[in-house]
C-alpha atoms as a PDB file:
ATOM      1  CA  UNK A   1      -9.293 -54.335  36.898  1.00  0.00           C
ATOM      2  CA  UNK A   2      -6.818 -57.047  37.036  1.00  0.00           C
ATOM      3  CA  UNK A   3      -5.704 -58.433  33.398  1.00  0.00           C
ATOM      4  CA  UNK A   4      -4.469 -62.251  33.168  1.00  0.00           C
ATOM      5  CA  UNK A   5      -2.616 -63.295  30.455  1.00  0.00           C
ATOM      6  CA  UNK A   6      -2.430 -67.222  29.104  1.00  0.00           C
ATOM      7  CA  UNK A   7      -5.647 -67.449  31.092  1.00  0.00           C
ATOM      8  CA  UNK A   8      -6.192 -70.930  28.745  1.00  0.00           C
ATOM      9  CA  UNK A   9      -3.329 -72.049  30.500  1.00  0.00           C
ATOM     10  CA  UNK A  10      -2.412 -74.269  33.851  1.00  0.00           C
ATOM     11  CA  UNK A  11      -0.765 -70.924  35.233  1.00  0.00           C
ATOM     12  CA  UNK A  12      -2.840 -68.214  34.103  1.00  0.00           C
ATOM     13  CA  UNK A  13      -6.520 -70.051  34.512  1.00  0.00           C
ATOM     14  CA  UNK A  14      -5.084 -70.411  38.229  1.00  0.00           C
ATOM     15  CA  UNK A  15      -4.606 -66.692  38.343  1.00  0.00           C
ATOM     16  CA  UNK A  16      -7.852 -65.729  36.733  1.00  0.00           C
ATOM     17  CA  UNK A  17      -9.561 -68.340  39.255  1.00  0.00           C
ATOM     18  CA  UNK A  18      -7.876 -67.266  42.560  1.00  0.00           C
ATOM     19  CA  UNK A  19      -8.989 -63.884  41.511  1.00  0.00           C
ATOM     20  CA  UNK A  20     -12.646 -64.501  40.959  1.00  0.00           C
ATOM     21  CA  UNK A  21     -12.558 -66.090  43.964  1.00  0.00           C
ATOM     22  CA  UNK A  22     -11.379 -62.795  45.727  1.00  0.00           C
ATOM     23  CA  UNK A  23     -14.430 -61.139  44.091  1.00  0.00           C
ATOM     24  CA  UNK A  24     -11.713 -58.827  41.885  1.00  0.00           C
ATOM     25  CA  UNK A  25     -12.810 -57.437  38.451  1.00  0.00           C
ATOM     26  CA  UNK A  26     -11.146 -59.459  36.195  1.00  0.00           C
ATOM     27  CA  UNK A  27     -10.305 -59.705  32.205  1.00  0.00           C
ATOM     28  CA  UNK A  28      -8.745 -62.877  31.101  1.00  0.00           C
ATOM     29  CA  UNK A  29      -6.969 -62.423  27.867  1.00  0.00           C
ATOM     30  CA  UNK A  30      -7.740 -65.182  25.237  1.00  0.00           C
ATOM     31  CA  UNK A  31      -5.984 -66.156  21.828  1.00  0.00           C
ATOM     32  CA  UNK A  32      -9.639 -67.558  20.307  1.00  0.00           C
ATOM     33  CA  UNK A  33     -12.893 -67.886  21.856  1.00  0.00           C
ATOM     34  CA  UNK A  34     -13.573 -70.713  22.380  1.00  0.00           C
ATOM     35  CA  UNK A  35     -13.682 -70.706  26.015  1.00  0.00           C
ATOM     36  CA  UNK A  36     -14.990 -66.995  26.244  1.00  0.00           C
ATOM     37  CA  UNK A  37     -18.266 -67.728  26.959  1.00  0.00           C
ATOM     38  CA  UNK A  38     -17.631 -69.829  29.859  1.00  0.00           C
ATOM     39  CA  UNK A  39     -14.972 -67.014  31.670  1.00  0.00           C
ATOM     40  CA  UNK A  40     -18.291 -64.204  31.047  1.00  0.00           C
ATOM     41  CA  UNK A  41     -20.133 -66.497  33.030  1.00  0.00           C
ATOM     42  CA  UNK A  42     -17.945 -66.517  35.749  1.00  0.00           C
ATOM     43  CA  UNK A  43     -18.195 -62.902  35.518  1.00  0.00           C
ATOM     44  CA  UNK A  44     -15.198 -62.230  33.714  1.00  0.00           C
ATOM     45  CA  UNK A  45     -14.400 -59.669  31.148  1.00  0.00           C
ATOM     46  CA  UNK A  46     -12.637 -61.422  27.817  1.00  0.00           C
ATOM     47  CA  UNK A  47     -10.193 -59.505  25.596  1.00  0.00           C
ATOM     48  CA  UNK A  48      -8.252 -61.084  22.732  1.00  0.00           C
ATOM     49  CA  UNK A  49      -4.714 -61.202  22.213  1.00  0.00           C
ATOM     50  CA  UNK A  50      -1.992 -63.152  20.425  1.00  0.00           C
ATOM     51  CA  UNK A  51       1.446 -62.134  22.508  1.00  0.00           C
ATOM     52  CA  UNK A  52       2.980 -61.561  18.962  1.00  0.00           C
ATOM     53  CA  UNK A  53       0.091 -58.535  18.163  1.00  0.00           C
ATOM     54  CA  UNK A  54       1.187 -55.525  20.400  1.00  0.00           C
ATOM     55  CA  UNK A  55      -1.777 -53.404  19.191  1.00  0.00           C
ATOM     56  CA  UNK A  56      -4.135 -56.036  20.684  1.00  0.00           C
ATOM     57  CA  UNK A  57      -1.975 -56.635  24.078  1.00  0.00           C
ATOM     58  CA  UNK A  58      -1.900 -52.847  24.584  1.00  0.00           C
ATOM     59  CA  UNK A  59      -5.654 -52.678  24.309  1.00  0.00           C
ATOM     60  CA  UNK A  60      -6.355 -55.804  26.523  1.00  0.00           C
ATOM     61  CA  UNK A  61      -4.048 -53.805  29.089  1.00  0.00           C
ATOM     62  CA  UNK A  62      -6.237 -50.853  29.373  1.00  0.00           C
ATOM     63  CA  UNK A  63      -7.537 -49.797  32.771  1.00  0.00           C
ATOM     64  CA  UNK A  64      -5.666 -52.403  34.672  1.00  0.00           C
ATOM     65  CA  UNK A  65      -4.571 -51.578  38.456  1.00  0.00           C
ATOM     66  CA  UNK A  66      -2.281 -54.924  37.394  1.00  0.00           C
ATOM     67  CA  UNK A  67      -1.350 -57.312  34.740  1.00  0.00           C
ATOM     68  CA  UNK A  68      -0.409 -60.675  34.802  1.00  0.00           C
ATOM     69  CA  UNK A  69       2.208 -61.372  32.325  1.00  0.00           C
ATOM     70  CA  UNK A  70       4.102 -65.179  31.493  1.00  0.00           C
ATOM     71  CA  UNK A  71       5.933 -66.306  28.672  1.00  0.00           C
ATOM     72  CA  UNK A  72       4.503 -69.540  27.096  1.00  0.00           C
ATOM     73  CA  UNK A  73       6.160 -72.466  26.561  1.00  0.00           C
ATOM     74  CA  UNK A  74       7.833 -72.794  22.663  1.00  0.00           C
ATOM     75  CA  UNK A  75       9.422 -75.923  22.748  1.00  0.00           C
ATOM     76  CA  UNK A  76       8.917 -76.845  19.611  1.00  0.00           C
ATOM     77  CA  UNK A  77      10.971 -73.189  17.920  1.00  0.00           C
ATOM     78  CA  UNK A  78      14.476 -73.689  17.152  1.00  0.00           C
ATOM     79  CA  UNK A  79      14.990 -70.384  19.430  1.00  0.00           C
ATOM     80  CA  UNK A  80      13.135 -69.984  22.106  1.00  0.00           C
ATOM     81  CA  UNK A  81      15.236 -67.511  23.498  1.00  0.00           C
ATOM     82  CA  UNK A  82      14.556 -65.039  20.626  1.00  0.00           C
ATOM     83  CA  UNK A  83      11.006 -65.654  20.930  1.00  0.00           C
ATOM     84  CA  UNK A  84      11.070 -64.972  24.513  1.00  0.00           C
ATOM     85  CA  UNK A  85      13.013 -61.648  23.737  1.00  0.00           C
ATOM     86  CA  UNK A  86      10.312 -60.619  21.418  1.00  0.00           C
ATOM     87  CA  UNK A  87       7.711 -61.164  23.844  1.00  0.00           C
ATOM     88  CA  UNK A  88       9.150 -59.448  26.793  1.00  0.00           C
ATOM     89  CA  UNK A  89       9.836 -56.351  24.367  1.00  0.00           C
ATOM     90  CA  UNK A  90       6.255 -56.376  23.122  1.00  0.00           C
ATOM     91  CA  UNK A  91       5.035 -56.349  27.120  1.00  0.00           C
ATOM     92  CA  UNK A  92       7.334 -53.875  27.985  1.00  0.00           C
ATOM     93  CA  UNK A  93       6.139 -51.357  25.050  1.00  0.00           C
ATOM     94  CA  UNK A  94       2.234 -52.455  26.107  1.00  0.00           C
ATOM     95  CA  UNK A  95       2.522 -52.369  29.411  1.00  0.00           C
ATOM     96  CA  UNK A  96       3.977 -48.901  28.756  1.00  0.00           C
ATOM     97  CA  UNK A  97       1.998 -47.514  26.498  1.00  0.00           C
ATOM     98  CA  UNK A  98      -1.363 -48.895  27.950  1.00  0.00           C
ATOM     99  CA  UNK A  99      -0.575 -47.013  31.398  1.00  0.00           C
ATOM    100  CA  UNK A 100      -1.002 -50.476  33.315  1.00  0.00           C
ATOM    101  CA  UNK A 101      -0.468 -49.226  37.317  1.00  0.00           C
ATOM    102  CA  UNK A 102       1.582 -52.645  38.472  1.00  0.00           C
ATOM    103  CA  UNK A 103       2.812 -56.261  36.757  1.00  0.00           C
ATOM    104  CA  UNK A 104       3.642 -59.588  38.146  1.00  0.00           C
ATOM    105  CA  UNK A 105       6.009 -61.797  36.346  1.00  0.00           C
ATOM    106  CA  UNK A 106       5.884 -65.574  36.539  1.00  0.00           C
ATOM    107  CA  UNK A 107       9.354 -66.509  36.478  1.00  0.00           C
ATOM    108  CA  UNK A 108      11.405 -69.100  38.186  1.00  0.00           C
ATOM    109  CA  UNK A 109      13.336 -70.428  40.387  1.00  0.00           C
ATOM    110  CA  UNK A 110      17.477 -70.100  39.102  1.00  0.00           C
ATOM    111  CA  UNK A 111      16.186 -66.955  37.078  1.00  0.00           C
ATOM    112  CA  UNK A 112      18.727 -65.006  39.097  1.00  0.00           C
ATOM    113  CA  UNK A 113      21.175 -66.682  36.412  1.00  0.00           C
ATOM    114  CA  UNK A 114      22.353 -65.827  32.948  1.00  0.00           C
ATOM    115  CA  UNK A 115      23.374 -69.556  32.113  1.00  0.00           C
ATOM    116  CA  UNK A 116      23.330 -73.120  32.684  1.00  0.00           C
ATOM    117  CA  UNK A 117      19.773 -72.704  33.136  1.00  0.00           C
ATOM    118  CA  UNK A 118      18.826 -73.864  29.627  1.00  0.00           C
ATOM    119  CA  UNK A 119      15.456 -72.999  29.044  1.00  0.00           C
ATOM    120  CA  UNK A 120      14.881 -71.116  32.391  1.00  0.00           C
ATOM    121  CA  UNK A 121      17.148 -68.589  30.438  1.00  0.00           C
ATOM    122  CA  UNK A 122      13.538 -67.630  28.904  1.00  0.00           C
ATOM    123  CA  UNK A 123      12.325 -66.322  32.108  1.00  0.00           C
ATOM    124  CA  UNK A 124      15.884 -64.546  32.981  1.00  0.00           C
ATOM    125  CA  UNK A 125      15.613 -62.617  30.020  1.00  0.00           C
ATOM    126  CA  UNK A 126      12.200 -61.742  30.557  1.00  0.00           C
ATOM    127  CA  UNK A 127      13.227 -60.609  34.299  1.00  0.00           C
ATOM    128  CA  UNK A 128      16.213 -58.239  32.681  1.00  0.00           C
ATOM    129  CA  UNK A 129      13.532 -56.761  30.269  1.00  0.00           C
ATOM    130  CA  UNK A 130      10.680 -56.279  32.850  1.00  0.00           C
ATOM    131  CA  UNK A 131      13.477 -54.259  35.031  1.00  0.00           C
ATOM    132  CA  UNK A 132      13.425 -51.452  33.432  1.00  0.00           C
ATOM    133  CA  UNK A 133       9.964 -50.768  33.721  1.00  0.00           C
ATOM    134  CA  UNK A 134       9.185 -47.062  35.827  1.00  0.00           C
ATOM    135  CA  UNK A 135       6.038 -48.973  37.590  1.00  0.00           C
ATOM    136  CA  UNK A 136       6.177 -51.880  40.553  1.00  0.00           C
ATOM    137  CA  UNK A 137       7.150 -55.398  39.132  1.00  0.00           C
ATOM    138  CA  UNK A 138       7.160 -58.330  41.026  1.00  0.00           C
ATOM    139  CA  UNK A 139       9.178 -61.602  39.820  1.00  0.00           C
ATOM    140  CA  UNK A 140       7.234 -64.718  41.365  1.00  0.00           C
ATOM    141  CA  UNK A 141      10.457 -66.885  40.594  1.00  0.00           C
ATOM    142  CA  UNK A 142       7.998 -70.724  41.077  1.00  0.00           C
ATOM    143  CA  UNK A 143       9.362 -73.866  41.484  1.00  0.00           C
ATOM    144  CA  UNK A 144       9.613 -77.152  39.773  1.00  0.00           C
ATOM    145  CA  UNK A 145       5.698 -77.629  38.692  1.00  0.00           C
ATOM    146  CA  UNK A 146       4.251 -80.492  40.481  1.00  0.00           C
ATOM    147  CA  UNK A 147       1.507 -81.425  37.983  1.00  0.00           C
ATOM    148  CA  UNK A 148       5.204 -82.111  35.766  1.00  0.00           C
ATOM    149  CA  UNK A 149       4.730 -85.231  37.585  1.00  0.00           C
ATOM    150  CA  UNK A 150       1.856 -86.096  35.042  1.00  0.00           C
ATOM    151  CA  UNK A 151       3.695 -86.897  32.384  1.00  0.00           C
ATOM    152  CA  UNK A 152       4.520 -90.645  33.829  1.00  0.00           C
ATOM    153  CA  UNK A 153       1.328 -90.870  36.503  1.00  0.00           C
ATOM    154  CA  UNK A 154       0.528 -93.762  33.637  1.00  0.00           C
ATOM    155  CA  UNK A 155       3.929 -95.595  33.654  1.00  0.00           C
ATOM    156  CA  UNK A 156       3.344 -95.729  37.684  1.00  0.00           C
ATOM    157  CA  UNK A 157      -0.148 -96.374  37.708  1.00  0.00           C
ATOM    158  CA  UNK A 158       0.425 -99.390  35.095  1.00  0.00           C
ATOM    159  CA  UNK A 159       4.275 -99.945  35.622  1.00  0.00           C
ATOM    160  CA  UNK A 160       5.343 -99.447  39.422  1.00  0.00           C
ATOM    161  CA  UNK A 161       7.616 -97.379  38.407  1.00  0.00           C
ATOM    162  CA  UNK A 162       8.049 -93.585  38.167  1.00  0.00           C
ATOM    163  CA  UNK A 163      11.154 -92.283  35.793  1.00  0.00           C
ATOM    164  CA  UNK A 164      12.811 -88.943  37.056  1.00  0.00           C
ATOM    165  CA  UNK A 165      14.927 -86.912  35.451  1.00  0.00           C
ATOM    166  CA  UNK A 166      15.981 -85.496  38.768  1.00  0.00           C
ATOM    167  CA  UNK A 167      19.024 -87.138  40.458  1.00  0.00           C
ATOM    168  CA  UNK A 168      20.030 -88.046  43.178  1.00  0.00           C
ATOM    169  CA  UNK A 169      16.574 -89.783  44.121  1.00  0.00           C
ATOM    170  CA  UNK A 170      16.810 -88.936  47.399  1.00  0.00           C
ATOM    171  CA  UNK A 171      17.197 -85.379  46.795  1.00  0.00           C
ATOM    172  CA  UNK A 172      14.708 -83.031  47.757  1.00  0.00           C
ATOM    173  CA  UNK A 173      13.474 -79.722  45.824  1.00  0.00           C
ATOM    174  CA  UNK A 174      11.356 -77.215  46.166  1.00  0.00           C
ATOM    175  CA  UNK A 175       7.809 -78.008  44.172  1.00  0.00           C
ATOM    176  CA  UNK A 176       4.975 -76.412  43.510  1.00  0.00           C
ATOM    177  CA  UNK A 177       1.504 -76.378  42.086  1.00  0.00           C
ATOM    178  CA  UNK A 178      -0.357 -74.312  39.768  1.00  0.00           C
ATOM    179  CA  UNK A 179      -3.033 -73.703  42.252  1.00  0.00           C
ATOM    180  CA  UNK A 180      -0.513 -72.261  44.271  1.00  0.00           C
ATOM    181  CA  UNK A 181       1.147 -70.100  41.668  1.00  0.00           C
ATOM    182  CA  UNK A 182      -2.423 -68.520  41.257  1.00  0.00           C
ATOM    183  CA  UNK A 183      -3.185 -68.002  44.877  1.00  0.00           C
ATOM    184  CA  UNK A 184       0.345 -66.229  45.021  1.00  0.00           C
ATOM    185  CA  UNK A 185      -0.141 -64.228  42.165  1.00  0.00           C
ATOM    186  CA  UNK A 186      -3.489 -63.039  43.322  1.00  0.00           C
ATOM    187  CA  UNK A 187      -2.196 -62.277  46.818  1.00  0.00           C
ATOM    188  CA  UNK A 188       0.837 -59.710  44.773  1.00  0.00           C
ATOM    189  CA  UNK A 189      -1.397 -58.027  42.358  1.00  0.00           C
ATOM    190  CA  UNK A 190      -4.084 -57.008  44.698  1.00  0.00           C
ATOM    191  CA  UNK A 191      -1.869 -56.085  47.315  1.00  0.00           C
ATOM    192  CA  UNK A 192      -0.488 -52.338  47.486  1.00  0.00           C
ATOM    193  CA  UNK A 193       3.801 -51.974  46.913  1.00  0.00           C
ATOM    194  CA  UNK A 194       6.241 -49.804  44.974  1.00  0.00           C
ATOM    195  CA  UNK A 195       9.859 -50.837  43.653  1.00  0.00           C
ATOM    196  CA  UNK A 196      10.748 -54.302  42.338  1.00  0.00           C
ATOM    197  CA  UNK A 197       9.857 -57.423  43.723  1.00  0.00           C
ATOM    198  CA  UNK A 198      11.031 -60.592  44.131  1.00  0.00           C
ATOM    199  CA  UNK A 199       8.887 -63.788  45.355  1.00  0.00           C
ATOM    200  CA  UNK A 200      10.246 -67.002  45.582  1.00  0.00           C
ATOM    201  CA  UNK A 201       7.520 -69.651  45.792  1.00  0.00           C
ATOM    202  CA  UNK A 202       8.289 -72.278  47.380  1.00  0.00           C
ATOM    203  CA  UNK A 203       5.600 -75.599  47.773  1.00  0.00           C
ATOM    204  CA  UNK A 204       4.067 -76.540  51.307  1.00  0.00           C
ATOM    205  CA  UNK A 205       7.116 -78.375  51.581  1.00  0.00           C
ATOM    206  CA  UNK A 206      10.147 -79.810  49.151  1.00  0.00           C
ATOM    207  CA  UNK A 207       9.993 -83.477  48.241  1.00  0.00           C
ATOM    208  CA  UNK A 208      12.593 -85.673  45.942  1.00  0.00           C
ATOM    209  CA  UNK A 209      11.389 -88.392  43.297  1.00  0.00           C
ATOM    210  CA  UNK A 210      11.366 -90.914  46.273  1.00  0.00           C
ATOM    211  CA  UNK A 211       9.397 -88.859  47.881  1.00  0.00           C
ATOM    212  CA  UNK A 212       7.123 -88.369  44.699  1.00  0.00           C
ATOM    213  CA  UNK A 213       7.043 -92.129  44.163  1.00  0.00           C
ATOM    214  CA  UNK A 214       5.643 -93.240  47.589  1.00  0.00           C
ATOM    215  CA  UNK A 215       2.764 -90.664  47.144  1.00  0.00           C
ATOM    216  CA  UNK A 216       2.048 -92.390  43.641  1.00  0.00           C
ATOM    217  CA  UNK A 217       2.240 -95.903  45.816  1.00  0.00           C
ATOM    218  CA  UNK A 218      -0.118 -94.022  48.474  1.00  0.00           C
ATOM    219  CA  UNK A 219      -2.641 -93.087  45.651  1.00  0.00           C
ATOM    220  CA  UNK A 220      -2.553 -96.231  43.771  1.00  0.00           C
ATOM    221  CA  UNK A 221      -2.356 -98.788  46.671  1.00  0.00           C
ATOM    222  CA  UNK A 222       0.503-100.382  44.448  1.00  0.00           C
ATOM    223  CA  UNK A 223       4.255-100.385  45.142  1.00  0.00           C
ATOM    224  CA  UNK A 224       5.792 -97.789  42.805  1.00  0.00           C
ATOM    225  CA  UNK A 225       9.832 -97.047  42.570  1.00  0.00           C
ATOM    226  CA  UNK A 226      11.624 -93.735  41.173  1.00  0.00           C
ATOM    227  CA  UNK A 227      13.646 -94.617  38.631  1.00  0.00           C
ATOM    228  CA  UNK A 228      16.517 -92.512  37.129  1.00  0.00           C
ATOM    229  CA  UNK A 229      16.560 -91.771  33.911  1.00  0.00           C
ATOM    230  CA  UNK A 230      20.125 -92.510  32.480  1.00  0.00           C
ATOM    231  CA  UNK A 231      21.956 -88.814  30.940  1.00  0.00           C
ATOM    232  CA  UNK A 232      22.713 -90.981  28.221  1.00  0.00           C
ATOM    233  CA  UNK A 233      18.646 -91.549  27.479  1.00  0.00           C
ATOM    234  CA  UNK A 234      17.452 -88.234  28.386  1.00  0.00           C
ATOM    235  CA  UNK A 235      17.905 -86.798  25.084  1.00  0.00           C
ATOM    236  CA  UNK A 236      16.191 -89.106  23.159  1.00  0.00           C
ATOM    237  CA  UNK A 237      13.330 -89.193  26.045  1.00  0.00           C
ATOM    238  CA  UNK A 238      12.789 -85.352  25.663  1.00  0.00           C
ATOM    239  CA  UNK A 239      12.733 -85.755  21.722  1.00  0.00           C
ATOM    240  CA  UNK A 240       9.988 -87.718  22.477  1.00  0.00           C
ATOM    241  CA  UNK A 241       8.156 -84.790  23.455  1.00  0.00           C
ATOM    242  CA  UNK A 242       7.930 -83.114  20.371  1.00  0.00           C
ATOM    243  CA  UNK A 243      10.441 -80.477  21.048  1.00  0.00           C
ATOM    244  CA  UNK A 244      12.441 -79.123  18.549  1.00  0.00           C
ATOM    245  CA  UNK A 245      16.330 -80.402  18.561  1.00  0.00           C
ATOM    246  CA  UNK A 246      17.074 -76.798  20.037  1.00  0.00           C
ATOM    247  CA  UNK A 247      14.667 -77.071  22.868  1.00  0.00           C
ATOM    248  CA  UNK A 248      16.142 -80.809  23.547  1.00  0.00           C
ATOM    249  CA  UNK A 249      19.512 -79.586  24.121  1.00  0.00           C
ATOM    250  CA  UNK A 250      17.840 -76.772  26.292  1.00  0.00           C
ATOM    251  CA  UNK A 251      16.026 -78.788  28.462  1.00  0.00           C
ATOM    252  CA  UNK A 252      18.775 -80.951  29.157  1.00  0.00           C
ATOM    253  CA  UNK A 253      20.896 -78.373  30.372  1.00  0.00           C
ATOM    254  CA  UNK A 254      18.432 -77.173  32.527  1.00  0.00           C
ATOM    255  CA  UNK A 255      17.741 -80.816  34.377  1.00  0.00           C
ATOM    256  CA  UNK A 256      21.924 -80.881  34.287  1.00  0.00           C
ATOM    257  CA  UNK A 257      21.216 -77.500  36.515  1.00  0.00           C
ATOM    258  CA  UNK A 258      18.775 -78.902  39.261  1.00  0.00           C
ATOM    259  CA  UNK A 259      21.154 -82.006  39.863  1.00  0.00           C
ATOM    260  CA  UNK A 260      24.151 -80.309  40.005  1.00  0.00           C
ATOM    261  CA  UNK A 261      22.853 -77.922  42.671  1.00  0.00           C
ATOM    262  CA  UNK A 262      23.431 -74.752  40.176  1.00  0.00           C
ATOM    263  CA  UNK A 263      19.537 -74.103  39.500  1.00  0.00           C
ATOM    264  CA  UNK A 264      18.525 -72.912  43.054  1.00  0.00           C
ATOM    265  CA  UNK A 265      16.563 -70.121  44.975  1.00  0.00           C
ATOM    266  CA  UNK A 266      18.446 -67.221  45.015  1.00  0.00           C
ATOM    267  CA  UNK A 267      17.696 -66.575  48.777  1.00  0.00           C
ATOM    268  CA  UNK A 268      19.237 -63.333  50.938  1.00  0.00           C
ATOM    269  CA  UNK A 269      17.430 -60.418  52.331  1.00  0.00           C
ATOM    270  CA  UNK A 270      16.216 -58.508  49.563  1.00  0.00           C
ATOM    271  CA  UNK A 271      13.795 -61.385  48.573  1.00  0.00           C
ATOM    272  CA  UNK A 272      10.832 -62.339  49.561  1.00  0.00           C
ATOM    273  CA  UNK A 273       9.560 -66.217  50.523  1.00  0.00           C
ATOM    274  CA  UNK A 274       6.125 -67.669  50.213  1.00  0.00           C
ATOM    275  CA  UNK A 275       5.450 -71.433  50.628  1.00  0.00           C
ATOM    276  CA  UNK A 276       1.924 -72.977  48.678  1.00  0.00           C
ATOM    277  CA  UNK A 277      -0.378 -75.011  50.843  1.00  0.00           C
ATOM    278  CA  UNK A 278      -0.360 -78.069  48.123  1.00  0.00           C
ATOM    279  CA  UNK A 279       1.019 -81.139  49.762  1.00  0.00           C
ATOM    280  CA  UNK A 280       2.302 -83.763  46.981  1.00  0.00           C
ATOM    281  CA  UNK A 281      -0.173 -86.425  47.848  1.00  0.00           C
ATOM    282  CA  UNK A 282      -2.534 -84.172  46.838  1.00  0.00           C
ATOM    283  CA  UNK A 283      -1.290 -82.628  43.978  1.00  0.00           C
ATOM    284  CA  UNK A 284      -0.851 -86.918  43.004  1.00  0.00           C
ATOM    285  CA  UNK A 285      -4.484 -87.550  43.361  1.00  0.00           C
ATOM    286  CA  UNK A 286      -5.176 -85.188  40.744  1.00  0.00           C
ATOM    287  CA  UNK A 287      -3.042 -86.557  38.342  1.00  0.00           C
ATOM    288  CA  UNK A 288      -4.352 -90.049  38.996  1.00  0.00           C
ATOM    289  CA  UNK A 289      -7.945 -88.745  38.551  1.00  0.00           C
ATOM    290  CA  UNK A 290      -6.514 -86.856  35.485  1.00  0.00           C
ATOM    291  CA  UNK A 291      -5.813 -90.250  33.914  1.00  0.00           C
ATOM    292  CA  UNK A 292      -8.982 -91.709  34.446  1.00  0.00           C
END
């Protein structure tokens, strides 16, 4: 039995489909049920569980040879960090007291770091937590999400142009989709290891906003251009968002991180690599079709 957590979610549906695809036994864990019905015909089993109820996550967590366990987003708290605390000490005491045999993490890439990570702090703390667990964890540290991307496939399709946060332009980093995330977070919880883990996932290869912006062009048949984003308008930009003035100053950090060159794969011997199969152009044509 293989339990997926945030299964509603870009991540953990992934998961939940890469392992129905494998043929595994699998029981997605939903906050409401209003897409239960459609996982049972897949042939999953549902359980319910808010990540603030430990009683429920325990339950959920029963019988599983492994769990898949992420921390969801909470922009919009004034402390995400405490809420990510909170979380990672509820899995821990499930995960526990449930007798789960294995867990994979989703973390991310920089998580080796206890600051100037700004909101990738979430997953470090997480990581710290996680370590102290007596069974086999693996960290699948991802990279920058691809379908990210999505939030300005409009401004490109109907502008030309494609604003990036990420600077230099002609940078490269490592990306990533969600499809791949899944595939390599099916691969880790069916497969048979002790100890702690750690997976660094990198995309089929690393591309910069440049890059990004011809495979928008490519798509849309149009000319499009990366833009930078000025530091001086990011703030507001992110505001935008609807994230709270907390998670703003957060998420700016972080972006300060991948363009100084401090938020990178930790790398060395005692990790492991995996590259996705995704190629951007692809992962592009989705979003376009998205927007449609």
């Amino acid at each position: 039995m293989y339990v997926v957590f945030g299964a509603t979610g870009q991540t953990g549906s992934a998961v939940a489909d890469a392992l129905l695809e494998k043929n595994q036994l699998v029981r997605v864990v939903l906050r409401s049920d209003k897409t239960a019905a459609a996982w049972r015909a897949r042939g999953a089993d549902v359980a319910f569980a808010d990540l603030s109820d430990l009683a429920a996550m325990t339950h959920a967590m029963q019988n599983a040879d492994a769990v898949y366990a992420m921390n969801p987003p909470a922009y919009n708290v004034a402390n995400m960090f405490a809420v990510a605390r909170g979380i990672g000490e509820r899995y821990f005491t499930a995960i526990k007291n449930s007798g789960a045999q294995k867990v994979v993490l989703l973390s991310s890439i920089g998580s080796q770091h206890a600051s100037g990570t700004g909101n990738i702090l979430t997953t470090h703390i997480l990581e710290t937590i996680f370590g102290d667990l007596e069974i086999p964890v693996a960290f699948l540290r991802a990279s920058a999400f691809m379908e990210n991307w999505g939030s300005v496939a409009k401004v490109a399709a109907e502008q030309g142009i494609l604003p990036s946060f990420y600077t230099p332009l002609e940078r490269k980093i490592p990306m990533v989709c969600a499809a791949d995330i899944g595939r390599a977070v099916a691969q880790a919880m069916t497969a048979d290891w002790t100890g702690k883990r750690i997976i660094e996932l990198h995309g089929a290869a690393d591309y910069s906003p440049n890059d990004v912006a011809a495979a928008f062009a490519a798509v849309l048949g149009r000319d499009v251009q990366a833009v930078a984003v000025p530091e001086s308008e990011r703030q507001a930009t992110i505001a935008n968002f609807g994230f709270s003035p907390e998670a703003v100053n957060s998420y700016s950090e972080m972006l300060r991180g991948f363009n100084s060159g401090h938020i990178v794969f930790e790398g060395g011997s005692h990790v492991q690599t995996v590259r996705g199969q995704t190629m951007i152009s692809d992962a592009v044509g989705k979003l376009i079709e998205a927007q449609d």
